[in-house]
C-alpha atoms as a PDB file:
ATOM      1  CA  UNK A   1       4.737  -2.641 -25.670  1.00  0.00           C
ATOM      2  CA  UNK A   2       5.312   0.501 -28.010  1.00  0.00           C
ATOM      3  CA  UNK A   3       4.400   3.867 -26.278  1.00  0.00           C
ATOM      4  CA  UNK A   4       0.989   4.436 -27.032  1.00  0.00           C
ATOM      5  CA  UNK A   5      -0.652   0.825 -27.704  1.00  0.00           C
ATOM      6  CA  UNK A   6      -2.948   0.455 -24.476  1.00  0.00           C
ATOM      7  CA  UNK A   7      -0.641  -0.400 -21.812  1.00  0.00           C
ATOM      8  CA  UNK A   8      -2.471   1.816 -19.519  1.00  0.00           C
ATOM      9  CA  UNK A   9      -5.862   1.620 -20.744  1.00  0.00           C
ATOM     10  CA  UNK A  10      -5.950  -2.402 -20.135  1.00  0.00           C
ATOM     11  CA  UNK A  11      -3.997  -2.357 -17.179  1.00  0.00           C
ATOM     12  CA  UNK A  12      -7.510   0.683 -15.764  1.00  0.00           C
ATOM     13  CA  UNK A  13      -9.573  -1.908 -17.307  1.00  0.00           C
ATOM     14  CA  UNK A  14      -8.281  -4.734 -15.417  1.00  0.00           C
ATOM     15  CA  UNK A  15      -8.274  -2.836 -11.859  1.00  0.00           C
ATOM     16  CA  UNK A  16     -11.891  -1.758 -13.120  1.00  0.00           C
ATOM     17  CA  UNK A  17     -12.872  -5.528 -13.841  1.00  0.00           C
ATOM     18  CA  UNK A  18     -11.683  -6.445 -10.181  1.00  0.00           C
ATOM     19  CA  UNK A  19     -13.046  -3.592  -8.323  1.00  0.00           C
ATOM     20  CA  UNK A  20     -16.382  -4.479  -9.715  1.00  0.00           C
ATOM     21  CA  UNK A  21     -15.885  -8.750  -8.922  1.00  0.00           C
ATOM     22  CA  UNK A  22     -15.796  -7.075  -5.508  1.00  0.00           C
ATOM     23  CA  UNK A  23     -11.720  -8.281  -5.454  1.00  0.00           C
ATOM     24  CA  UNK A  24      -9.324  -6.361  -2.844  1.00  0.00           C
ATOM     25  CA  UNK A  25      -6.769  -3.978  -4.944  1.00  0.00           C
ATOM     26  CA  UNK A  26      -3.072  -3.872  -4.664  1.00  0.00           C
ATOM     27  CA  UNK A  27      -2.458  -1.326  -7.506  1.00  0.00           C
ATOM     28  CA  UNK A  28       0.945   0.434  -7.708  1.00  0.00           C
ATOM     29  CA  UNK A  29       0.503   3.084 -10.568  1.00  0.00           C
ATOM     30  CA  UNK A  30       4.269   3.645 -11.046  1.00  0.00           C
ATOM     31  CA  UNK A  31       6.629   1.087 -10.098  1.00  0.00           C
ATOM     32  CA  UNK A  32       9.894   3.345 -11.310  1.00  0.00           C
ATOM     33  CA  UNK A  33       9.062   6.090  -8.695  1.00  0.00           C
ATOM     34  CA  UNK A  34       9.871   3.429  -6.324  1.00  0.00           C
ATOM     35  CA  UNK A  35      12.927   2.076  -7.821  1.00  0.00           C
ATOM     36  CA  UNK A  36      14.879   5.144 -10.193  1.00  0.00           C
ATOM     37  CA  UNK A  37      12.955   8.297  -8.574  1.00  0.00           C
ATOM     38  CA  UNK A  38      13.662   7.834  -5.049  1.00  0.00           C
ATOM     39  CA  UNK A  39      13.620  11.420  -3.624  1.00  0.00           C
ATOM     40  CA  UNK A  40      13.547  10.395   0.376  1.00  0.00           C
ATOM     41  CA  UNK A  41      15.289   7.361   1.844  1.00  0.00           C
ATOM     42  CA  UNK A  42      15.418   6.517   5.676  1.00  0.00           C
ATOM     43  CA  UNK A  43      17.375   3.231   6.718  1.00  0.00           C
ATOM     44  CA  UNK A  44      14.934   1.357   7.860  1.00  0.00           C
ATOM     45  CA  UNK A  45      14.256   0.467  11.341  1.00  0.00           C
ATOM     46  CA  UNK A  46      12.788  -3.660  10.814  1.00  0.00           C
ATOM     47  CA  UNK A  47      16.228  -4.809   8.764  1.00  0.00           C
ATOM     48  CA  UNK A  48      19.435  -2.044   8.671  1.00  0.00           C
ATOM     49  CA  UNK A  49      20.372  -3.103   5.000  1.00  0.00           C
ATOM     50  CA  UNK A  50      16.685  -1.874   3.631  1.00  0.00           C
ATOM     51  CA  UNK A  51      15.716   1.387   3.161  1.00  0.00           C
ATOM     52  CA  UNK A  52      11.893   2.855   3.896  1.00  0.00           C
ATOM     53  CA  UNK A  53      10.716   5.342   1.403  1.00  0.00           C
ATOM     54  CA  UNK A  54       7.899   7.093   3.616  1.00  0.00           C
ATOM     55  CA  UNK A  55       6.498   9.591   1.280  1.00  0.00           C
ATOM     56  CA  UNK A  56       6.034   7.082  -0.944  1.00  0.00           C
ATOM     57  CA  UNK A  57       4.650   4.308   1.015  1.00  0.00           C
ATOM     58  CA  UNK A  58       2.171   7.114   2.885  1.00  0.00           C
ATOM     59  CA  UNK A  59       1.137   8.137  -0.501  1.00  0.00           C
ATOM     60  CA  UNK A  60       0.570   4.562  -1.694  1.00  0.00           C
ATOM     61  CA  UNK A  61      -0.719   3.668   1.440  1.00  0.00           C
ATOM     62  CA  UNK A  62      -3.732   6.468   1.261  1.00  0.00           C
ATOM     63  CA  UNK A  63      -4.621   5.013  -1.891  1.00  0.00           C
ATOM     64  CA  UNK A  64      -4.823   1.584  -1.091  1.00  0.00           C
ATOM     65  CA  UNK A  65      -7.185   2.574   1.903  1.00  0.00           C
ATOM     66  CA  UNK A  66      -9.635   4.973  -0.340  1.00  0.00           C
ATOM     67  CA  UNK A  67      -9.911   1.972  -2.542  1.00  0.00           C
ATOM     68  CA  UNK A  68     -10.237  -1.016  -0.455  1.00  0.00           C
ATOM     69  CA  UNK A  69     -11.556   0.925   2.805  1.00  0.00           C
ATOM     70  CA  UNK A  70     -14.442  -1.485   3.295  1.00  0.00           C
ATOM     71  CA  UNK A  71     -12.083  -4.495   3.787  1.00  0.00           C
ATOM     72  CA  UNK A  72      -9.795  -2.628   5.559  1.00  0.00           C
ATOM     73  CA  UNK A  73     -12.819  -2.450   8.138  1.00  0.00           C
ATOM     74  CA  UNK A  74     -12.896  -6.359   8.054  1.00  0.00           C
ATOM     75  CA  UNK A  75      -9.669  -7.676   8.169  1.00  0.00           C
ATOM     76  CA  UNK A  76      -8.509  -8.056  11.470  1.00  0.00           C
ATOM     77  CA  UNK A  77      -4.750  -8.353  12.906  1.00  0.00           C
ATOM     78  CA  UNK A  78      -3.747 -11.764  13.879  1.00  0.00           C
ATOM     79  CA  UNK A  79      -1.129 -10.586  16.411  1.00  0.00           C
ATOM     80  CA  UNK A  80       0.353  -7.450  18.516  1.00  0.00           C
ATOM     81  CA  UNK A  81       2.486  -5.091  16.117  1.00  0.00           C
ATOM     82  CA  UNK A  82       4.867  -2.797  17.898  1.00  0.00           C
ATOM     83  CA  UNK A  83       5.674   0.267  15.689  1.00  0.00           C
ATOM     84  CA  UNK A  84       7.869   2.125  18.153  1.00  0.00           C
ATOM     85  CA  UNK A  85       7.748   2.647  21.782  1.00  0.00           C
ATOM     86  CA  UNK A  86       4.759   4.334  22.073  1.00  0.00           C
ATOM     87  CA  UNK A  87       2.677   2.812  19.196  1.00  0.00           C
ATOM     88  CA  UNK A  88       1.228  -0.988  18.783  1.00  0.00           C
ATOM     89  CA  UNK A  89      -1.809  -2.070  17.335  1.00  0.00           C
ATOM     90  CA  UNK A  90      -3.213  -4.837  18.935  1.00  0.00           C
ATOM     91  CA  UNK A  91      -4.476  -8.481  17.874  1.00  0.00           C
ATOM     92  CA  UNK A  92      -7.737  -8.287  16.775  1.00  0.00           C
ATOM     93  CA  UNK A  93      -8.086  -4.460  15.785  1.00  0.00           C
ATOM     94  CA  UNK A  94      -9.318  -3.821  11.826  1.00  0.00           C
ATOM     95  CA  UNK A  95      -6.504  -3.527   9.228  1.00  0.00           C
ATOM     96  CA  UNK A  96      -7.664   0.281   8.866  1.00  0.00           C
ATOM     97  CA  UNK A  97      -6.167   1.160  12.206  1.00  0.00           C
ATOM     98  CA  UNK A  98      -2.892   0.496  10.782  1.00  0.00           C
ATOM     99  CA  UNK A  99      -2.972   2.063   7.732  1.00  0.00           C
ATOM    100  CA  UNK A 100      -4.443   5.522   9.975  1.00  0.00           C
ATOM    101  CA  UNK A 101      -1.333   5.122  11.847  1.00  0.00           C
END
């Protein structure tokens, strides 16, 4: 749509609508910081031809817990993750304990 028709105001009312049917949010504000704005890249350590953006993803990450904390404290992992030598999360602990990571 044109600049300045309501992109953004349905797309607040929509995230609104869900947050208040009690529905877990994935929101990503701005897609194109993501894709066209990248400022730091790391190759990334699960696949070698991806690249991790981790000031983004910590950043997105942060908000995704302050809005869907309370699930975060239900969801449980289904399996051991190993992030590195020294960190795992184990099956069974809440999906918060990964995000804190």
């Amino acid at each position: 749509g044109e600049k300045g028709c309501g992109k953004t105001l349905t797309l607040c009312n929509a995230v609104h609508y869900c947050a208040r049917q009690d529905w877990l949010i994935i929101h990503i504000p701005d897609a194109y910081l993501w894709v066209k704005n990248c400022k730091e890249l790391m190759q990334s350590s699960y696949k070698q031809a991806r690249f991790d953006q981790p000031m983004e993803a910590s950043t997105w990450l942060r908000n995704f817990k302050i809005t869907n904390e309370r699930f975060l404290k239900q969801l449980k992992t289904q399996q051991r993750y190993t992030w590195s030598k020294r960190e795992a999360t184990e099956e069974g602990r809440p999906l918060g304990e990964v995000v804190d990571q």
